[in-house]
N, C-alpha and C. Protein backbone atom coordinates (compact mmCIF):
# COMPACT_ATOMS: atom_id res chain seq x y z
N UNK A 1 -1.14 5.40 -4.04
CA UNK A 1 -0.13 6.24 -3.47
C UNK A 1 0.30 7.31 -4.46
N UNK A 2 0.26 6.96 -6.00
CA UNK A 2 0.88 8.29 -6.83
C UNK A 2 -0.49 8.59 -6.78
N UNK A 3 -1.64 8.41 -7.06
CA UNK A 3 -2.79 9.85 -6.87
C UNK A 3 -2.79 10.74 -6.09
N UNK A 4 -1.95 10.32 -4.56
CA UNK A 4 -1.65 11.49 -3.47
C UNK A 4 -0.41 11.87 -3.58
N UNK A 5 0.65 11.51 -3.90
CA UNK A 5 1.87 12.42 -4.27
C UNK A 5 1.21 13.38 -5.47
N UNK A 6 0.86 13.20 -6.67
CA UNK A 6 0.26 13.94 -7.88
C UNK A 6 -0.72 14.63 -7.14
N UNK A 7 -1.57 15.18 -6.31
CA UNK A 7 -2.24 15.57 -5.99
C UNK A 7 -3.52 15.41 -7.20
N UNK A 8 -4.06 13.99 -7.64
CA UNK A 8 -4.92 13.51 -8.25
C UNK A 8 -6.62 13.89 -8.08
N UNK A 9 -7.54 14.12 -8.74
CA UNK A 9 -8.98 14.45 -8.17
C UNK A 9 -9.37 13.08 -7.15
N UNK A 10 -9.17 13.60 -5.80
CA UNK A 10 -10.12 12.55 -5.26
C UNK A 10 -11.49 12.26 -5.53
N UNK A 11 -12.23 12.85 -6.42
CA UNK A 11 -13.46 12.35 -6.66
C UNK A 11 -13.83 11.71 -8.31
N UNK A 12 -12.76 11.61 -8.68
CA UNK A 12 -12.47 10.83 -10.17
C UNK A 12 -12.69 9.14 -9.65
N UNK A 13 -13.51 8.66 -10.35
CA UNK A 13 -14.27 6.97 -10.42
C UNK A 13 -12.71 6.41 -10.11
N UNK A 14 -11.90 6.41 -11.37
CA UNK A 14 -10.53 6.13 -11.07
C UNK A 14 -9.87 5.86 -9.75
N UNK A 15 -9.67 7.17 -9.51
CA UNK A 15 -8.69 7.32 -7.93
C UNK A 15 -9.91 6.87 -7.09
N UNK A 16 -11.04 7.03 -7.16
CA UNK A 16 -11.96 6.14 -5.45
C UNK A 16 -11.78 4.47 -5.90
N UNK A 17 -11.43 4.11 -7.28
CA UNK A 17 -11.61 2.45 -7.60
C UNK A 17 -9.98 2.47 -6.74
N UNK A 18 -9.01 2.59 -7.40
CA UNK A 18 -7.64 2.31 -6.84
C UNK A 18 -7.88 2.53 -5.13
N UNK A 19 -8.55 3.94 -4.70
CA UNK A 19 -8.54 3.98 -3.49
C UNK A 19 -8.78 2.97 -2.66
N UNK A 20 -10.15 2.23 -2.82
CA UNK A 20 -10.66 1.28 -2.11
C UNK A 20 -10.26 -0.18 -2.14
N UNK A 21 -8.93 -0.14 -3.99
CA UNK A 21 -8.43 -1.72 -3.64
C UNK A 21 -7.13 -1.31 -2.67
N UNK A 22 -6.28 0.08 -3.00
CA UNK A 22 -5.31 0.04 -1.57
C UNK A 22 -5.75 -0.55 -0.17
N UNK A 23 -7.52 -0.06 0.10
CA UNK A 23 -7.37 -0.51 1.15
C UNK A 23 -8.20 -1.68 1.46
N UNK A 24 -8.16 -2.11 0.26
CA UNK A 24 -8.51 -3.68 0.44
C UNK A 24 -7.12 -4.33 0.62
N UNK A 25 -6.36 -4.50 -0.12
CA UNK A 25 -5.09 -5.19 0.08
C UNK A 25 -4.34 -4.34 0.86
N UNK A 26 -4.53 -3.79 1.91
CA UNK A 26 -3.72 -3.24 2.57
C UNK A 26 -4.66 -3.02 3.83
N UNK A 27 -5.25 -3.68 4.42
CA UNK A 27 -5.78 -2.91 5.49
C UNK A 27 -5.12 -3.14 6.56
N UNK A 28 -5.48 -2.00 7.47
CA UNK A 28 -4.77 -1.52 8.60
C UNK A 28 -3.86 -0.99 8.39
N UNK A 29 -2.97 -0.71 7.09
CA UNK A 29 -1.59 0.48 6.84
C UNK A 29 -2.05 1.51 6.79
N UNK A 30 -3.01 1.91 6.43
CA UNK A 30 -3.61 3.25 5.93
C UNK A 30 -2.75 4.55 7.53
N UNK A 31 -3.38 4.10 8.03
CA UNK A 31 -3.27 4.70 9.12
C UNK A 31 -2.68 4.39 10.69
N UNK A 32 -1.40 3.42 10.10
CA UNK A 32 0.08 3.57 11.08
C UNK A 32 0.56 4.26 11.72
N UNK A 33 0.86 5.29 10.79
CA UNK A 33 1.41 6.79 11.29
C UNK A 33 0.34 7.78 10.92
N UNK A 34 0.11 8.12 11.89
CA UNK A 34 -0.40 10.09 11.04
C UNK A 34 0.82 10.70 11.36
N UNK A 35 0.85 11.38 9.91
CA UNK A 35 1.41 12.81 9.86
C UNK A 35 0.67 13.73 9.70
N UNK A 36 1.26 14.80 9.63
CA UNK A 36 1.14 16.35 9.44
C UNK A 36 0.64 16.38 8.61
N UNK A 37 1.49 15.89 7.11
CA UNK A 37 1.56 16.04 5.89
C UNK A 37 1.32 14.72 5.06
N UNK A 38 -0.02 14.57 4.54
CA UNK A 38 -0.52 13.68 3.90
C UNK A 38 0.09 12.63 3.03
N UNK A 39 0.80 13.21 2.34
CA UNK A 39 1.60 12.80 1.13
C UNK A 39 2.65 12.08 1.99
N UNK A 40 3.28 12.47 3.24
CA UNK A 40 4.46 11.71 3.34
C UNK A 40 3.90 10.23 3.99
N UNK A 41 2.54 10.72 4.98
CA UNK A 41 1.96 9.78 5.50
C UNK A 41 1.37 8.75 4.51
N UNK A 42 1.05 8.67 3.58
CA UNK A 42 0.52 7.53 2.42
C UNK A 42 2.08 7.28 2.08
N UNK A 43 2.88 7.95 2.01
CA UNK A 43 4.15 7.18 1.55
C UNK A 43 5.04 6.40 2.57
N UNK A 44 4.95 6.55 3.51
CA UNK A 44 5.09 5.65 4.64
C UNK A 44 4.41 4.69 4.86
N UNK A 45 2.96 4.69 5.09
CA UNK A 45 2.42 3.61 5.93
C UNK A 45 2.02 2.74 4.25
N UNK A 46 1.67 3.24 3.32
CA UNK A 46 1.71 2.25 2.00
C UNK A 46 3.43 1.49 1.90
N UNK A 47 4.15 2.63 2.14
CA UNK A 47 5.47 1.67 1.86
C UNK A 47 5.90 0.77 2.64
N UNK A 48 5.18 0.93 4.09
CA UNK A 48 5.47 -0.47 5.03
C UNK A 48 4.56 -1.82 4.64
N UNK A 49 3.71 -1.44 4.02
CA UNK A 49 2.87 -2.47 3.69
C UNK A 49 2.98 -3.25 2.28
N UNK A 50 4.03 -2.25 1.37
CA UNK A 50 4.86 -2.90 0.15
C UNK A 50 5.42 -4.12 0.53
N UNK A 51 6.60 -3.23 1.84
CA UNK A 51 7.63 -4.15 2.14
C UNK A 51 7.34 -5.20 2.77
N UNK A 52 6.27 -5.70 3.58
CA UNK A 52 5.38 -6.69 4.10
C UNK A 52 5.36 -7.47 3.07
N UNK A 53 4.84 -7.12 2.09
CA UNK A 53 4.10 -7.95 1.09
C UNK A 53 5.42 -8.23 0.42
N UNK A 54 6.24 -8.01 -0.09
CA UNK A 54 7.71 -8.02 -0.31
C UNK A 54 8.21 -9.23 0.27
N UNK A 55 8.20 -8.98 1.49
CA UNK A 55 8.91 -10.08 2.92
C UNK A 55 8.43 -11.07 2.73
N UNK A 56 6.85 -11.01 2.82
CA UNK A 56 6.26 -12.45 3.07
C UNK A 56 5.97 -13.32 1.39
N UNK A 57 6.29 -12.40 0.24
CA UNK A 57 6.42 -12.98 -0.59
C UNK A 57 7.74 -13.92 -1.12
N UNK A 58 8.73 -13.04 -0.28
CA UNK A 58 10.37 -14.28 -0.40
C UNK A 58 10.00 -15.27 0.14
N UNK A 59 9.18 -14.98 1.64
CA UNK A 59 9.12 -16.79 2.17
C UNK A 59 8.14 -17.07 1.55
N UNK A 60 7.59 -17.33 1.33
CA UNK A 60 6.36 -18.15 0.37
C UNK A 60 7.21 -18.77 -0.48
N UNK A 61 8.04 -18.20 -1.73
CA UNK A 61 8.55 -18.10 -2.60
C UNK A 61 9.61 -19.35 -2.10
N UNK A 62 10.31 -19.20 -1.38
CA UNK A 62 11.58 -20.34 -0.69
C UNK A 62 10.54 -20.92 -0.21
N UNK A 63 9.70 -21.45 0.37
CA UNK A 63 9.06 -22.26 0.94
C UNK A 63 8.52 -23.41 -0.66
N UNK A 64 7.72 -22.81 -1.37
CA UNK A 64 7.04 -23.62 -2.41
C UNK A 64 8.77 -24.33 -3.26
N UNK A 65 10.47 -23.49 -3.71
CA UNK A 65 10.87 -24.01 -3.99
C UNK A 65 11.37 -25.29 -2.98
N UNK A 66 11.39 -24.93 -1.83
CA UNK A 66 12.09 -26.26 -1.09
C UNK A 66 10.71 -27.36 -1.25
N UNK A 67 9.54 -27.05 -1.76
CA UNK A 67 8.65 -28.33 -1.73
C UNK A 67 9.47 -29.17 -2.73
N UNK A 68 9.44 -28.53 -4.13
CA UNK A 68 9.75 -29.01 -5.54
C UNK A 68 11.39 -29.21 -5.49
């Protein structure tokens, strides 16, 4: 997501390695919303998929302490 706010070389080894684990651990956010405007659209549909991972990491998290 900061290689497309920074307007980063998309063809740097770098930004295609990060590219392809975003959308490994993230698939299906990529493309939630289209926008207009690129940058806001990766900052949206990546940030819904933060907060996912966010969410389902509290319950996990309360779940393993109520085992112990």
């Amino acid at each position: 997501m900061a290689f497309v706010i920074l307007d980063a070389n998309p063809q740097n080894s770098i930004v295609e390695l990060f590219d392809r684990l975003a959308d490994r651990l993230a698939p299906g956010f990529g493309d939630v919303f289209i926008l207009d405007n690129t940058k806001r659209q990766v900052a949206v549909n990546y940030g819904i998929a933060a907060a996912c991972y966010l969410v389902a990491g509290q319950i996990i998290s309360r779940m393993i302490r109520k085992v112990e």
